[in-house]
C-alpha atoms as a PDB file:
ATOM      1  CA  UNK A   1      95.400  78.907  62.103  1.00  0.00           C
ATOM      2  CA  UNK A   2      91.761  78.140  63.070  1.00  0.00           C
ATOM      3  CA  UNK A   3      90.123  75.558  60.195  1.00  0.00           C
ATOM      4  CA  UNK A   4      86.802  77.031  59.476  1.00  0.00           C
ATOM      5  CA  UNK A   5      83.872  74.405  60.763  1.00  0.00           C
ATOM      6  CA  UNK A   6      82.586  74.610  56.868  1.00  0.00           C
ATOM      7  CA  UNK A   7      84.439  72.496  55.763  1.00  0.00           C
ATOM      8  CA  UNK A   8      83.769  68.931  53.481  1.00  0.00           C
ATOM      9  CA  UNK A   9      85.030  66.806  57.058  1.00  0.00           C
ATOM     10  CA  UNK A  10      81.422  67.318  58.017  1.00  0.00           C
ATOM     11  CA  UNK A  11      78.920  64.161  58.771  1.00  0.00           C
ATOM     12  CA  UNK A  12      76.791  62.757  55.187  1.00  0.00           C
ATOM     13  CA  UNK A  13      73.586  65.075  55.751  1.00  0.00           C
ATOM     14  CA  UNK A  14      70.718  66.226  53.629  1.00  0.00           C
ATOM     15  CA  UNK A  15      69.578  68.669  53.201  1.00  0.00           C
ATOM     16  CA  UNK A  16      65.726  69.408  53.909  1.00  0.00           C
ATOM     17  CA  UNK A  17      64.697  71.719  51.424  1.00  0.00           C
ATOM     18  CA  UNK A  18      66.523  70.984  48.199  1.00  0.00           C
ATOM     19  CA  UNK A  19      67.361  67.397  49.476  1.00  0.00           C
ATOM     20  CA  UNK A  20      70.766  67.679  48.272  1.00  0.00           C
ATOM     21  CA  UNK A  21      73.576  65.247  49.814  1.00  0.00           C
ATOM     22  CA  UNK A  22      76.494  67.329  51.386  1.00  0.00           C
ATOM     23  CA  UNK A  23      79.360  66.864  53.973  1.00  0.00           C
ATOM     24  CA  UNK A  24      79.770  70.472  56.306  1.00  0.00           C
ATOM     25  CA  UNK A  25      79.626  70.868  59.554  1.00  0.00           C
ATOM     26  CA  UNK A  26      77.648  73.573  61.525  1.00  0.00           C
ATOM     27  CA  UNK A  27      79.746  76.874  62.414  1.00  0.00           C
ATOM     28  CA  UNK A  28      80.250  76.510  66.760  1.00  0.00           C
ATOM     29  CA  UNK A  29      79.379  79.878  67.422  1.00  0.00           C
ATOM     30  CA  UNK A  30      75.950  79.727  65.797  1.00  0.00           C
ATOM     31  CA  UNK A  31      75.501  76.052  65.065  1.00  0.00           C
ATOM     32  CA  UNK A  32      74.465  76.869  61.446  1.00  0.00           C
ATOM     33  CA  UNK A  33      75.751  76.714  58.081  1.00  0.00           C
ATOM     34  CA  UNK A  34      74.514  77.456  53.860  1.00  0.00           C
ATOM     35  CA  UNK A  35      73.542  74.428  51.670  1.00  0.00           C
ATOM     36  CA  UNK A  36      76.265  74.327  49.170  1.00  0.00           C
ATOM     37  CA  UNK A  37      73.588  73.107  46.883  1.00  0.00           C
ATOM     38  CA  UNK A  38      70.756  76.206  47.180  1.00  0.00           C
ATOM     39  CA  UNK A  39      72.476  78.190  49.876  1.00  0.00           C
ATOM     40  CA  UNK A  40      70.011  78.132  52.321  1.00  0.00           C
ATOM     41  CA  UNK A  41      71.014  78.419  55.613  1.00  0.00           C
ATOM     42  CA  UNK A  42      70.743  76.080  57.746  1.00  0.00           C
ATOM     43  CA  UNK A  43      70.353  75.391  61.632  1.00  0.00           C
ATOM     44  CA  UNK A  44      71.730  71.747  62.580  1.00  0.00           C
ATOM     45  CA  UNK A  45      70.579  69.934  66.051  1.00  0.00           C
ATOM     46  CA  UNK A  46      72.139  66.931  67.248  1.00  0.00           C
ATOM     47  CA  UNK A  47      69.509  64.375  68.355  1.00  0.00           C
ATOM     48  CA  UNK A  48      69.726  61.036  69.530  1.00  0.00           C
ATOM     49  CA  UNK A  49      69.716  59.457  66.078  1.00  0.00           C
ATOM     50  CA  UNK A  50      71.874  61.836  63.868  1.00  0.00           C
ATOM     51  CA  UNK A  51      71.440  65.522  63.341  1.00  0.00           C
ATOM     52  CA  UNK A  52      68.472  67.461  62.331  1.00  0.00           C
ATOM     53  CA  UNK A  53      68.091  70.220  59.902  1.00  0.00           C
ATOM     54  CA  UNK A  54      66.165  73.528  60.198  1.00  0.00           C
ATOM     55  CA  UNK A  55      65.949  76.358  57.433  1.00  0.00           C
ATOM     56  CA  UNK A  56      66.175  79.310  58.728  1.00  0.00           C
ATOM     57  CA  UNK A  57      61.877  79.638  59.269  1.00  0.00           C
ATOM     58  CA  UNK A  58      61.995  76.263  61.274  1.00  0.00           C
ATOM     59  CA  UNK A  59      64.703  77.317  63.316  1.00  0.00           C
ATOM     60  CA  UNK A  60      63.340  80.754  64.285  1.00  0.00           C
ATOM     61  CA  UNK A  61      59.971  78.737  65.216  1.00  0.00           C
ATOM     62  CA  UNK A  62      61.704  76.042  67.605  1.00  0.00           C
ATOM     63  CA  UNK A  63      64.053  78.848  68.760  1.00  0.00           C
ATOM     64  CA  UNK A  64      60.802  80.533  69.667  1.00  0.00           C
ATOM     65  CA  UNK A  65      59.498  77.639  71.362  1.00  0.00           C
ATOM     66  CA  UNK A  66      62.602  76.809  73.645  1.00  0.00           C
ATOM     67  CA  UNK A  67      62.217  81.142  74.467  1.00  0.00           C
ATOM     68  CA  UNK A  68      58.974  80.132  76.057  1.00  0.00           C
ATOM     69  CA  UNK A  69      60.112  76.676  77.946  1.00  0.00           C
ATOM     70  CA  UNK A  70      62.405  78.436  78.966  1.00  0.00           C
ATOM     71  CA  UNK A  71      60.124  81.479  80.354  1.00  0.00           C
ATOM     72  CA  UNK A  72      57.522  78.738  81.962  1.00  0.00           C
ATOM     73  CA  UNK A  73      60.147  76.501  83.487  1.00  0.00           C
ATOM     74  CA  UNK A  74      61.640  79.849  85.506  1.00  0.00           C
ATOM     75  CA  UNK A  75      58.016  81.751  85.865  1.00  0.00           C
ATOM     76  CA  UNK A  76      58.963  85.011  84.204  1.00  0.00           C
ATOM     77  CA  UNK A  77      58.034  86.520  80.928  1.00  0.00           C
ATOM     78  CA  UNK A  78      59.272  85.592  78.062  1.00  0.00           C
ATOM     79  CA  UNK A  79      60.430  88.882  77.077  1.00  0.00           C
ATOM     80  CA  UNK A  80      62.969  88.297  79.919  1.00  0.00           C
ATOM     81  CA  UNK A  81      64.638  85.462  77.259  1.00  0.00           C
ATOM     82  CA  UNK A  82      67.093  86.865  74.683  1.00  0.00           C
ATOM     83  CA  UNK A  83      66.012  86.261  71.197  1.00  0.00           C
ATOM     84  CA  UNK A  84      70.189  84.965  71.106  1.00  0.00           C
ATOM     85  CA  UNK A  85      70.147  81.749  73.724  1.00  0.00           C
ATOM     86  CA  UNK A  86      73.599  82.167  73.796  1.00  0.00           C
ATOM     87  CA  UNK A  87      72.929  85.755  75.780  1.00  0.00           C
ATOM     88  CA  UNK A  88      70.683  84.115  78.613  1.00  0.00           C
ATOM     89  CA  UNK A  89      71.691  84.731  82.176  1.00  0.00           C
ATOM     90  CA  UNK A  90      69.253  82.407  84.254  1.00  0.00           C
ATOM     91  CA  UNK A  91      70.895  83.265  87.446  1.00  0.00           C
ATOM     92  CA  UNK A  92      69.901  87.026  86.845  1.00  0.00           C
ATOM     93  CA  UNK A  93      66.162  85.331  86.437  1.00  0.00           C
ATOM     94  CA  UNK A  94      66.417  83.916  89.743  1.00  0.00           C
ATOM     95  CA  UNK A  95      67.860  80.544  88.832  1.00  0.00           C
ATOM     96  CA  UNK A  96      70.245  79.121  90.972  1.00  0.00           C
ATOM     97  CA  UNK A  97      72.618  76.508  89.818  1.00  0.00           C
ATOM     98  CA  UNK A  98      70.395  73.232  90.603  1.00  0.00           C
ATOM     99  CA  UNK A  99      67.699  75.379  88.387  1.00  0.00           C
ATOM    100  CA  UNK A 100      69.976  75.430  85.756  1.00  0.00           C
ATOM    101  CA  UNK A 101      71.048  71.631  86.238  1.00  0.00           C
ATOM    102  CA  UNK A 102      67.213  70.733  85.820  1.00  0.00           C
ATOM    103  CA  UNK A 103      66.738  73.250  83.246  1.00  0.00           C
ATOM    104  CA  UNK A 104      69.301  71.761  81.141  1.00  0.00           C
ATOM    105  CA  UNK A 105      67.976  68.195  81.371  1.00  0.00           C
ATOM    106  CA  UNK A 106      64.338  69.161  80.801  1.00  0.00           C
ATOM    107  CA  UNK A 107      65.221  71.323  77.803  1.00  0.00           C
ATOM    108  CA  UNK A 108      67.021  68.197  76.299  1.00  0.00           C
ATOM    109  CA  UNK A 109      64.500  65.879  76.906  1.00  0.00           C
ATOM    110  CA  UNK A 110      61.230  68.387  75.510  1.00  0.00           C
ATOM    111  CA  UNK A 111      63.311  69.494  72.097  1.00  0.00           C
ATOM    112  CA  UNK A 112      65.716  66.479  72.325  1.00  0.00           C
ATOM    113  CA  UNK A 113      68.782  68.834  72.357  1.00  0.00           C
ATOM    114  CA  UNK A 114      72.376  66.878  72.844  1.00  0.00           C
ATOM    115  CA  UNK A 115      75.700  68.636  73.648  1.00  0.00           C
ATOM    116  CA  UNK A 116      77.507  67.844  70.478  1.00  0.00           C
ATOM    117  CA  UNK A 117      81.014  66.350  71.531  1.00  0.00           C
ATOM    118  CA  UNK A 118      84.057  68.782  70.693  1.00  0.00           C
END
């Protein structure tokens, strides 16, 4: 049996609306998860020092603002990047995989974006 990722093993965060203290952990599909103070959901990014909280607004905003990196960096429109990253096919954009490599590293440099360790 699968534990669910919301559970109380989850890092001390706060969070940044109601600036309640709680212990989850983001779900791995989405990376997201409810305040179990005001329920608002939440999208966490792991950063160099600790991870960073987006309500749902913020998150649509950066995810918005990776979309068009993303469409710059390759040269095509970004109506070419799927609103769901996961969904993104850069080789069907033309990337090969040394685009993708440097893709990868400039996208975690600009939005400081970390793999999160499993």
């Amino acid at each position: 049996m699968t534990v669910s990722s919301r559970t109380p093993e989850g890092q001390p965060n706060r969070c940044p609306l109601c600036s309640h203290e709680f212990f989850i952990e983001p779900s791995t599909t989405f990376g997201d998860a409810p305040c179990p103070s005001c329920g608002v959901l939440l999208w966490f990014n792991l950063q160099r020092d600790g991870v960073m909280f987006y309500d749902s607004i913020s998150a649509e905003i950066r995810k918005d603002k990776i979309r068009q990196f993303i469409a710059d960096q390759l040269g095509v429109s970004v109506d070419r990047i799927p609103p769901n990253l996961e969904d993104l096919d850069a080789a069907s954009l033309g990337a090969d995989s040394l685009d993708k490599v440097e893709l990868l590293m400039e996208l975690m440099e600009e939005f400081e974006i970390y793999p999160v360790d499993s």
